[in-house]
N, C-alpha and C. Protein backbone atom coordinates (compact mmCIF):
# COMPACT_ATOMS: atom_id res chain seq x y z
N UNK A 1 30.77 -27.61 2.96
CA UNK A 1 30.82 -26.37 2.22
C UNK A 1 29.49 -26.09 1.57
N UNK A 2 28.79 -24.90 1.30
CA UNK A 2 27.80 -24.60 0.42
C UNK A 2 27.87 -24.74 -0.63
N UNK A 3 27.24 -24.04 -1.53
CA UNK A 3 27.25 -23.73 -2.64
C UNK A 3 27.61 -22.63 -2.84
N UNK A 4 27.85 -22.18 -4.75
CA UNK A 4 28.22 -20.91 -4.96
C UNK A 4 26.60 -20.30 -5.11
N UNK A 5 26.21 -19.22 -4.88
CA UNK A 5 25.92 -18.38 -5.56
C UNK A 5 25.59 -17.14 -6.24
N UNK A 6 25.15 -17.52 -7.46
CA UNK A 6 25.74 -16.05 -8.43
C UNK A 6 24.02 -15.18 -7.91
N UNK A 7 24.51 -14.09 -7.86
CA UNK A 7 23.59 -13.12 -7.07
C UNK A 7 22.70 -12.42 -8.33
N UNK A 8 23.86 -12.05 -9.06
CA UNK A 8 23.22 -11.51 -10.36
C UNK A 8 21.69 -12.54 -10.77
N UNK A 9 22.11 -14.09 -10.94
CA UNK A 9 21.11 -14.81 -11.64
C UNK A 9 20.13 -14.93 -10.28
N UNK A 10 20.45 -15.00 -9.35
CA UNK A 10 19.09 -14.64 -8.04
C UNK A 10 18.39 -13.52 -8.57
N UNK A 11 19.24 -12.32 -8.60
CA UNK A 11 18.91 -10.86 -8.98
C UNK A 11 17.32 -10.88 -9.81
N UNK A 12 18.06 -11.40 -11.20
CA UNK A 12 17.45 -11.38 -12.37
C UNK A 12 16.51 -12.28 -12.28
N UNK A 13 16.74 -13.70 -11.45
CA UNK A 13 15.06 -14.53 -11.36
C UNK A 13 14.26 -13.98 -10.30
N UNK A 14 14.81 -13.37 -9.53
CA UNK A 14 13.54 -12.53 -9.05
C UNK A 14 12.78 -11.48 -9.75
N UNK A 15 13.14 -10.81 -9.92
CA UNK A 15 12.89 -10.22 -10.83
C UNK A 15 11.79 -10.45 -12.31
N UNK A 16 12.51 -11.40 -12.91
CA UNK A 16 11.64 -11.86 -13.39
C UNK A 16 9.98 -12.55 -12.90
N UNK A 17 10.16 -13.33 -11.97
CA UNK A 17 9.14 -13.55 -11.01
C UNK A 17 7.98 -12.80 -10.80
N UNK A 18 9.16 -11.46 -10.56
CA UNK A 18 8.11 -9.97 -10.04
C UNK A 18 7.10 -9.82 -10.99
N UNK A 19 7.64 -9.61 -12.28
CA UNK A 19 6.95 -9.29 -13.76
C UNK A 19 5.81 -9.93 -14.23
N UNK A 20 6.71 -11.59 -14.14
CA UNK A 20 5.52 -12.51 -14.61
C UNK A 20 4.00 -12.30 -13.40
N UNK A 21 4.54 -11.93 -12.12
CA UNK A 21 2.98 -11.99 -11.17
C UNK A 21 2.30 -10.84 -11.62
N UNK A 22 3.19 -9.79 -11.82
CA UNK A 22 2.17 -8.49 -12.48
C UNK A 22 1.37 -8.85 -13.64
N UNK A 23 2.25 -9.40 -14.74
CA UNK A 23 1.70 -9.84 -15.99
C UNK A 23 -0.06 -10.33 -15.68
N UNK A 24 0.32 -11.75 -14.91
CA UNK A 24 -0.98 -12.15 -14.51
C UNK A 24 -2.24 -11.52 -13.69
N UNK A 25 -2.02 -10.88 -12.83
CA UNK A 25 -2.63 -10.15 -12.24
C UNK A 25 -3.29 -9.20 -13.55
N UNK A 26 -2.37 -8.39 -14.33
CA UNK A 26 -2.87 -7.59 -15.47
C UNK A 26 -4.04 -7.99 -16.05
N UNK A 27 -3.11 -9.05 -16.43
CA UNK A 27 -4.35 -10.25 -17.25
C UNK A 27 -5.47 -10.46 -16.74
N UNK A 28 -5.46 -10.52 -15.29
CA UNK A 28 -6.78 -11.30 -14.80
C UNK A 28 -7.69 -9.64 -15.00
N UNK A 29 -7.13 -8.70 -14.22
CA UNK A 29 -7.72 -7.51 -14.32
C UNK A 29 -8.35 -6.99 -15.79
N UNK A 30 -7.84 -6.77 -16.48
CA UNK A 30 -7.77 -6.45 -17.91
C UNK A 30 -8.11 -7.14 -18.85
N UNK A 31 -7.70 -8.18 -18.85
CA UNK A 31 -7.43 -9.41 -20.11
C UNK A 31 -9.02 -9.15 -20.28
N UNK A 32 -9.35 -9.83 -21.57
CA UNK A 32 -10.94 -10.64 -22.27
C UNK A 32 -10.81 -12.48 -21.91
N UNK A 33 -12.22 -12.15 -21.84
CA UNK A 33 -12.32 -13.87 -21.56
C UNK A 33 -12.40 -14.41 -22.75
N UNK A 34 -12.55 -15.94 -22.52
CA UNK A 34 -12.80 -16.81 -23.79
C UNK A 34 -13.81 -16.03 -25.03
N UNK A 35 -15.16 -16.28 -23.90
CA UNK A 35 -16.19 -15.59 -24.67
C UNK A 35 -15.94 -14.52 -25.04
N UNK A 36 -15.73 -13.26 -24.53
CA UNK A 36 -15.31 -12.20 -24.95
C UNK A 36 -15.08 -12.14 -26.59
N UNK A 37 -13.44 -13.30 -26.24
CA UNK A 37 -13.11 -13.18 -28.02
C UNK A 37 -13.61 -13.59 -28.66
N UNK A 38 -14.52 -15.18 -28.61
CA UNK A 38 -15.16 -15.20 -29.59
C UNK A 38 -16.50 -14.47 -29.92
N UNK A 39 -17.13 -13.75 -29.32
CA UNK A 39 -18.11 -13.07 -29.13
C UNK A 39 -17.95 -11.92 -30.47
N UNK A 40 -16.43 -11.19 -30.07
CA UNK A 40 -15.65 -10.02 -31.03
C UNK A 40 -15.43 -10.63 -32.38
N UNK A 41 -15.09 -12.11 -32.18
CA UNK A 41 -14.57 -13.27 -33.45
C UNK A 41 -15.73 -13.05 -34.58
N UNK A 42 -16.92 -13.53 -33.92
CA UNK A 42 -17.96 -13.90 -34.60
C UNK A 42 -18.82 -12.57 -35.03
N UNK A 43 -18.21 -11.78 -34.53
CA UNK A 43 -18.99 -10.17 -34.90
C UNK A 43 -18.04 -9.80 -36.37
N UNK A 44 -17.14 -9.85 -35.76
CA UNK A 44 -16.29 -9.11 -36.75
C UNK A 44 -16.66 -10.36 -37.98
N UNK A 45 -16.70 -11.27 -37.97
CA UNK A 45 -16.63 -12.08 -39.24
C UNK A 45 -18.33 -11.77 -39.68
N UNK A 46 -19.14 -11.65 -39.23
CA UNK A 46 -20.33 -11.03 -39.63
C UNK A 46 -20.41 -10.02 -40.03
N UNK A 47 -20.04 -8.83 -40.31
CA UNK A 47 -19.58 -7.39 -40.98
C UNK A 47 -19.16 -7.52 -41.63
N UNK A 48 -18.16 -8.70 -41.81
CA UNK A 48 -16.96 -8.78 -43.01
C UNK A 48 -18.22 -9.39 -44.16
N UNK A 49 -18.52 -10.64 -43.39
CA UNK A 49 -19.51 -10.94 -44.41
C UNK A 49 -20.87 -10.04 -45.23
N UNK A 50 -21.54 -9.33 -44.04
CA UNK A 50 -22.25 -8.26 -44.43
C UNK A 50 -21.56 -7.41 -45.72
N UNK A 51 -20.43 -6.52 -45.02
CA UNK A 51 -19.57 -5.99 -46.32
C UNK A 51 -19.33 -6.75 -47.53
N UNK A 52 -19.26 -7.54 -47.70
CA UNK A 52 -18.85 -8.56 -49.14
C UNK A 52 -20.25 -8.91 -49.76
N UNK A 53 -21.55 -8.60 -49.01
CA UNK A 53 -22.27 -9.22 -49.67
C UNK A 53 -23.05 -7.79 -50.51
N UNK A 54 -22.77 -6.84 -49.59
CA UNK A 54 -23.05 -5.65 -50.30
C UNK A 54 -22.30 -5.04 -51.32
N UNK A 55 -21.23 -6.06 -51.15
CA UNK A 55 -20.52 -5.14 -52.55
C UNK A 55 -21.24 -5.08 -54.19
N UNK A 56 -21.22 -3.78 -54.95
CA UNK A 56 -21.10 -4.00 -56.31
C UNK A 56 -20.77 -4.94 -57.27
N UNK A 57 -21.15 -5.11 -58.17
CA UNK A 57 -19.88 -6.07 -58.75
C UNK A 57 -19.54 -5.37 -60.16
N UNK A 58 -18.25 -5.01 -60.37
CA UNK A 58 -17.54 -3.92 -60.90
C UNK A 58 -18.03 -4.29 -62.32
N UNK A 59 -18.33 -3.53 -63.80
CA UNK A 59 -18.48 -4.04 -64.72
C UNK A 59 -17.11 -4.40 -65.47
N UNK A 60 -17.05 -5.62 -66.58
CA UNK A 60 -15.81 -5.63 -67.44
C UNK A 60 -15.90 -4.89 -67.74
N UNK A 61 -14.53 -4.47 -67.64
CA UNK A 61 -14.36 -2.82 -68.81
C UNK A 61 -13.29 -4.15 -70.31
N UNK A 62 -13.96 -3.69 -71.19
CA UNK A 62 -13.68 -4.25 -72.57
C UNK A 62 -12.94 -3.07 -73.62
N UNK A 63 -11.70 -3.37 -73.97
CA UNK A 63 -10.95 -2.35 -74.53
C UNK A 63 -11.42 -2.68 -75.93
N UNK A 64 -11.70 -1.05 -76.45
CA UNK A 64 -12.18 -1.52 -77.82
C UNK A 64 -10.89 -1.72 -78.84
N UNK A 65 -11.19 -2.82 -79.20
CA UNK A 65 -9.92 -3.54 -81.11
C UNK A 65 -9.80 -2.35 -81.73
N UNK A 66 -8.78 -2.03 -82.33
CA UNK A 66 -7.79 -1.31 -83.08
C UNK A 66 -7.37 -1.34 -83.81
């Protein structure tokens, strides 16, 4: 005798299958590389730093006694 099987869960792992190869393919097409991000990593944390170093520095405001 064979086996049973359920068609639905064939159905649905193919399916799934389908997705995940697009996914990758996407990825390979599209995606950023390693460098890429850290490239964006190390930029963006340089601006941030730039910005913080340019900041003001706010005066105490001192409430006058009463």
């Amino acid at each position: 005798m064979s086996n049973v099987i359920n068609l639905n869960r064939v159905r649905k792992d193919r399916a799934r299958a389908e997705k995940r190869a697009q996914a990758d393919e996407n990825a390979a097409r599209h995606g950023r590389s390693k460098a890429d991000k850290q490239r964006e990593a190390a930029e963006a944390a340089k601006s941030a730093r730039a910005l913080e170093s340019h900041k003001l520095d706010a005066p105490d405001e001192q409430k006058p006694e009463t």
